[in-house]
N, C-alpha and C. Protein backbone atom coordinates (compact mmCIF):
# COMPACT_ATOMS: atom_id res chain seq x y z
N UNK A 1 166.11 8.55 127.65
CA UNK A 1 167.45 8.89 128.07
C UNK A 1 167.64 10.40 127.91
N UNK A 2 168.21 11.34 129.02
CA UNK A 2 168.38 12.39 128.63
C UNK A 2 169.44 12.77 127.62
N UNK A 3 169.84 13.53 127.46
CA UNK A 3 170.74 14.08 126.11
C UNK A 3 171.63 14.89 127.31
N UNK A 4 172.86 15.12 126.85
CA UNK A 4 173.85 15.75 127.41
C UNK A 4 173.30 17.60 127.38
N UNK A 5 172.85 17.61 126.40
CA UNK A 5 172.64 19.23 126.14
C UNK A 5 170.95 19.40 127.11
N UNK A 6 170.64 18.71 127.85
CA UNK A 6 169.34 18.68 128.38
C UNK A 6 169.46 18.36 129.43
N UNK A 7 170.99 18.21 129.93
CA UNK A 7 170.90 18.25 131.70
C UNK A 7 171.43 19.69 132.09
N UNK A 8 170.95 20.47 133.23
CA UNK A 8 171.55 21.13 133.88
C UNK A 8 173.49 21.34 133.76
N UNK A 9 173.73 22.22 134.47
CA UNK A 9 174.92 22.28 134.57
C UNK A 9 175.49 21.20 136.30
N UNK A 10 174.62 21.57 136.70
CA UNK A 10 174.78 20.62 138.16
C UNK A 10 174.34 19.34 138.03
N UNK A 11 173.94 18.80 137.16
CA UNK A 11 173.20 17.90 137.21
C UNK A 11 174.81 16.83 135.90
N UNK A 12 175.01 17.65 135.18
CA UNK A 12 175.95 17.45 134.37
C UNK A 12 177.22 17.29 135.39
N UNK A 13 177.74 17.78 136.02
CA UNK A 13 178.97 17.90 137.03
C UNK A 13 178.75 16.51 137.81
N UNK A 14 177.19 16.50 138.24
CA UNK A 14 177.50 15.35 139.47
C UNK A 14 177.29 14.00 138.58
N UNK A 15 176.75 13.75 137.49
CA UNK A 15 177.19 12.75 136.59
C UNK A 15 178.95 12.13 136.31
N UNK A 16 179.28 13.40 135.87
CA UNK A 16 180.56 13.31 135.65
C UNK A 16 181.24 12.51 136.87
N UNK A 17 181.05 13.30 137.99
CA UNK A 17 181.79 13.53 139.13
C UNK A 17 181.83 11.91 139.45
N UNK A 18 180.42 11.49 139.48
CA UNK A 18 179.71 9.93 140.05
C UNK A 18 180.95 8.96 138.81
N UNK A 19 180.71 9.12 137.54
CA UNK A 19 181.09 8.38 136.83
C UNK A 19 182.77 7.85 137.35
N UNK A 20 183.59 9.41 137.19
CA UNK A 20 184.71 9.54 137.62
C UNK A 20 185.08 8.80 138.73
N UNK A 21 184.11 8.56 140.01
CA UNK A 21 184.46 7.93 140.82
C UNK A 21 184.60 6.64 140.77
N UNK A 22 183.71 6.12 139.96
CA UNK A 22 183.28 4.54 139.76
C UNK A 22 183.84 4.25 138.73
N UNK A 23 184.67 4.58 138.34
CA UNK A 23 185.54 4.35 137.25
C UNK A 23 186.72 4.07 138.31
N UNK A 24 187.07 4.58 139.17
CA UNK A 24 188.40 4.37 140.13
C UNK A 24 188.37 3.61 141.07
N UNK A 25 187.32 3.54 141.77
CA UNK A 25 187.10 2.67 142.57
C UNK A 25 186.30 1.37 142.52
N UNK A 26 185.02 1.54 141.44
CA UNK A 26 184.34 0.37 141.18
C UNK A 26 183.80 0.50 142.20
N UNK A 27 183.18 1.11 143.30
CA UNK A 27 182.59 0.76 144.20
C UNK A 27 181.60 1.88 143.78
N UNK A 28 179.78 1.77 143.86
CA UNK A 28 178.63 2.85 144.15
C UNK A 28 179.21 4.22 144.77
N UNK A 29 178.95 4.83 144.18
CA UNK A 29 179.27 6.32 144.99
C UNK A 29 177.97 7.02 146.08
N UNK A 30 178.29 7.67 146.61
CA UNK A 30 177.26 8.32 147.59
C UNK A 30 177.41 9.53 147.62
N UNK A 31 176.02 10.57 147.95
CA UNK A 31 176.66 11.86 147.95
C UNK A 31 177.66 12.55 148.81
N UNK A 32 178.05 12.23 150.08
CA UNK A 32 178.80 12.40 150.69
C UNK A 32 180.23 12.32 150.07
N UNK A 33 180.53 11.26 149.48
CA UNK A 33 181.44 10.86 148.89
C UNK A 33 181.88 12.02 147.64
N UNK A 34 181.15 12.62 147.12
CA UNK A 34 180.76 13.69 146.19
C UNK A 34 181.04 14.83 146.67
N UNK A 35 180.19 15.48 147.56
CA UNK A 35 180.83 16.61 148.23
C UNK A 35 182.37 16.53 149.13
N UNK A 36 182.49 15.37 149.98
CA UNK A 36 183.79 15.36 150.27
C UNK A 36 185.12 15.53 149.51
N UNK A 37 184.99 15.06 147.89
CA UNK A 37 186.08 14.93 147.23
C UNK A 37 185.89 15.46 145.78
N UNK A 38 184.59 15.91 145.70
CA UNK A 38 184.44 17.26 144.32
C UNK A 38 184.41 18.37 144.79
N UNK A 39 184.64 19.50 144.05
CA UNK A 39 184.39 21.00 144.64
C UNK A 39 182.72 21.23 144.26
N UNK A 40 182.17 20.68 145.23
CA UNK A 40 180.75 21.23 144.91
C UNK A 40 180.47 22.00 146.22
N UNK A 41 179.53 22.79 146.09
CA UNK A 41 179.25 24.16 146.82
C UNK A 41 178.11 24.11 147.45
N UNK A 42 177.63 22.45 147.41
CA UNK A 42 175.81 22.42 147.77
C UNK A 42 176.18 21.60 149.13
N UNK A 43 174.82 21.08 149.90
CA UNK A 43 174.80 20.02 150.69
C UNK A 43 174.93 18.53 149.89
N UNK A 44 175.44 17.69 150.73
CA UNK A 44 174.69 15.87 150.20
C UNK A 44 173.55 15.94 150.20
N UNK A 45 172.45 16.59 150.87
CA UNK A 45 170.94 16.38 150.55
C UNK A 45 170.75 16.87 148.81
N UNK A 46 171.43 18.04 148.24
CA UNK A 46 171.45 18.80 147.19
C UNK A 46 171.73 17.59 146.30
N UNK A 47 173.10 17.30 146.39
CA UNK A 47 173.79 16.19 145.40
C UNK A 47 172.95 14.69 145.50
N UNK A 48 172.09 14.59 146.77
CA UNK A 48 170.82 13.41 146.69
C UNK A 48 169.97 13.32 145.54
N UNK A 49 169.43 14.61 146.13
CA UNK A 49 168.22 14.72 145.11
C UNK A 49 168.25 14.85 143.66
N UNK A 50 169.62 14.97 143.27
CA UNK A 50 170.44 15.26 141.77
C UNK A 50 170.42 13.94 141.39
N UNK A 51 171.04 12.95 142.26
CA UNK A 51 171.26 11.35 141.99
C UNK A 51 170.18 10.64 141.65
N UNK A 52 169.20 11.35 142.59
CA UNK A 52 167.91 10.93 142.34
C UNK A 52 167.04 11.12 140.78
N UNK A 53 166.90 12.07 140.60
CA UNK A 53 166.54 12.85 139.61
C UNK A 53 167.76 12.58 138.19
N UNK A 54 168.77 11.90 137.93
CA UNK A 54 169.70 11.05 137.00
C UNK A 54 169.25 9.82 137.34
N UNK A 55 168.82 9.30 138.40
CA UNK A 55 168.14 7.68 138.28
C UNK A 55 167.17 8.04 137.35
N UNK A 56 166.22 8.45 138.06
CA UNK A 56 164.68 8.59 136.86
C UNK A 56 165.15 8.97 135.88
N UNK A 57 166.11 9.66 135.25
CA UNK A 57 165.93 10.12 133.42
C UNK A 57 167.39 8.85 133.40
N UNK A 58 167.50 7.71 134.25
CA UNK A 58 167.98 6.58 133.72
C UNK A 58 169.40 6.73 133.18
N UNK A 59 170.09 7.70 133.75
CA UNK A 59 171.89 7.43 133.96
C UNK A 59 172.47 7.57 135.07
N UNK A 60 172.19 6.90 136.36
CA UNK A 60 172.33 6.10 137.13
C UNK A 60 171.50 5.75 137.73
N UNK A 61 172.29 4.45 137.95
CA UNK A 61 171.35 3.16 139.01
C UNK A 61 171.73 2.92 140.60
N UNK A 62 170.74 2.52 141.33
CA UNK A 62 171.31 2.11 142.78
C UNK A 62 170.71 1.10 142.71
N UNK A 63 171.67 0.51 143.56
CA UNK A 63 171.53 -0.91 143.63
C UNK A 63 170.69 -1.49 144.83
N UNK A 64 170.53 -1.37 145.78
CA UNK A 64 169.96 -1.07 146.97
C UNK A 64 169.72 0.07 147.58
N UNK A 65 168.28 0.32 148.37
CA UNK A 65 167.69 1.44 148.78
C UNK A 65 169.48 2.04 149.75
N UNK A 66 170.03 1.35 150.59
CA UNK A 66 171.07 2.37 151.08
C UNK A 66 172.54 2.59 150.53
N UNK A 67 172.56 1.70 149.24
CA UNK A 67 173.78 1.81 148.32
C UNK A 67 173.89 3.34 148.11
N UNK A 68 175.11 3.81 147.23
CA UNK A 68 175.32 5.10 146.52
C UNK A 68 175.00 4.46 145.04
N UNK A 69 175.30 5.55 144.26
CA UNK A 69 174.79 4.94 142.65
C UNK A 69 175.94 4.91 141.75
N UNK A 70 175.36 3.92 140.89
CA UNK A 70 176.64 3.92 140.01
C UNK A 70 176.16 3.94 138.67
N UNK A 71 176.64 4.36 137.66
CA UNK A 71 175.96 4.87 136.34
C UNK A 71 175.68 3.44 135.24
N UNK A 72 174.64 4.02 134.31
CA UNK A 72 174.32 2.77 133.63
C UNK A 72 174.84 3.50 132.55
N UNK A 73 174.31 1.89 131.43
CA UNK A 73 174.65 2.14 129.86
C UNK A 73 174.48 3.48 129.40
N UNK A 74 173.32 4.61 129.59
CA UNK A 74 172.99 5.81 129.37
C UNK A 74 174.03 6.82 129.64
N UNK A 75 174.05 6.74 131.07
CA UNK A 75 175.06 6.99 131.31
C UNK A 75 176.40 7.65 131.09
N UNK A 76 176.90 6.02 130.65
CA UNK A 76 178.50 6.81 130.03
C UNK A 76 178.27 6.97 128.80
N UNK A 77 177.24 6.52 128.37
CA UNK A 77 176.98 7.12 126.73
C UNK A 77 176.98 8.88 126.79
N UNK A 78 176.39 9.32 128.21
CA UNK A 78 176.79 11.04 127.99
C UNK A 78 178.11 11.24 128.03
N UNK A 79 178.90 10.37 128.99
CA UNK A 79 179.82 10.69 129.86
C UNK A 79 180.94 10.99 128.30
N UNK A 80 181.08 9.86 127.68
CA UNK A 80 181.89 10.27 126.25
C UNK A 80 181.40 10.35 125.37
């Protein structure tokens, strides 16, 4: 599991950002969904490969190859 002090600063934001969403809606988030309604400054390909790269160090999960992701136990253990 990564440690909060061992993610990026972008990598930290789009955690947050993902959590925040799925906390309100309960529904998988996507990056689109991310750049449309966070102030982030990158592409959805950018905020992909971020989602991607928080799956593998295992604070978030997708549920299906074309779902968005939604965070696991790890997770919100950074998140608070």
């Amino acid at each position: 599991m990564a440690k909060k002090t061992s993610l990026s600063d972008r990598h930290l934001r789009i955690l947050w950002a993902t959590i925040r969403h799925y906390i309100t809606t309960a529904e998988p988030v996507g990056s689109k969904t991310l750049v449309n309604e966070y102030d982030f400054s990158v592409s959805s390909a950018t905020i992909r490969n971020a989602m991607g790269w928080l799956e593998k160090a295992g604070l978030l999960y997708q549920p299906h190859t074309s779902a968005g992701r939604i965070p696991s136990d790890s997770g919100y253990r950074v998140y608070v």
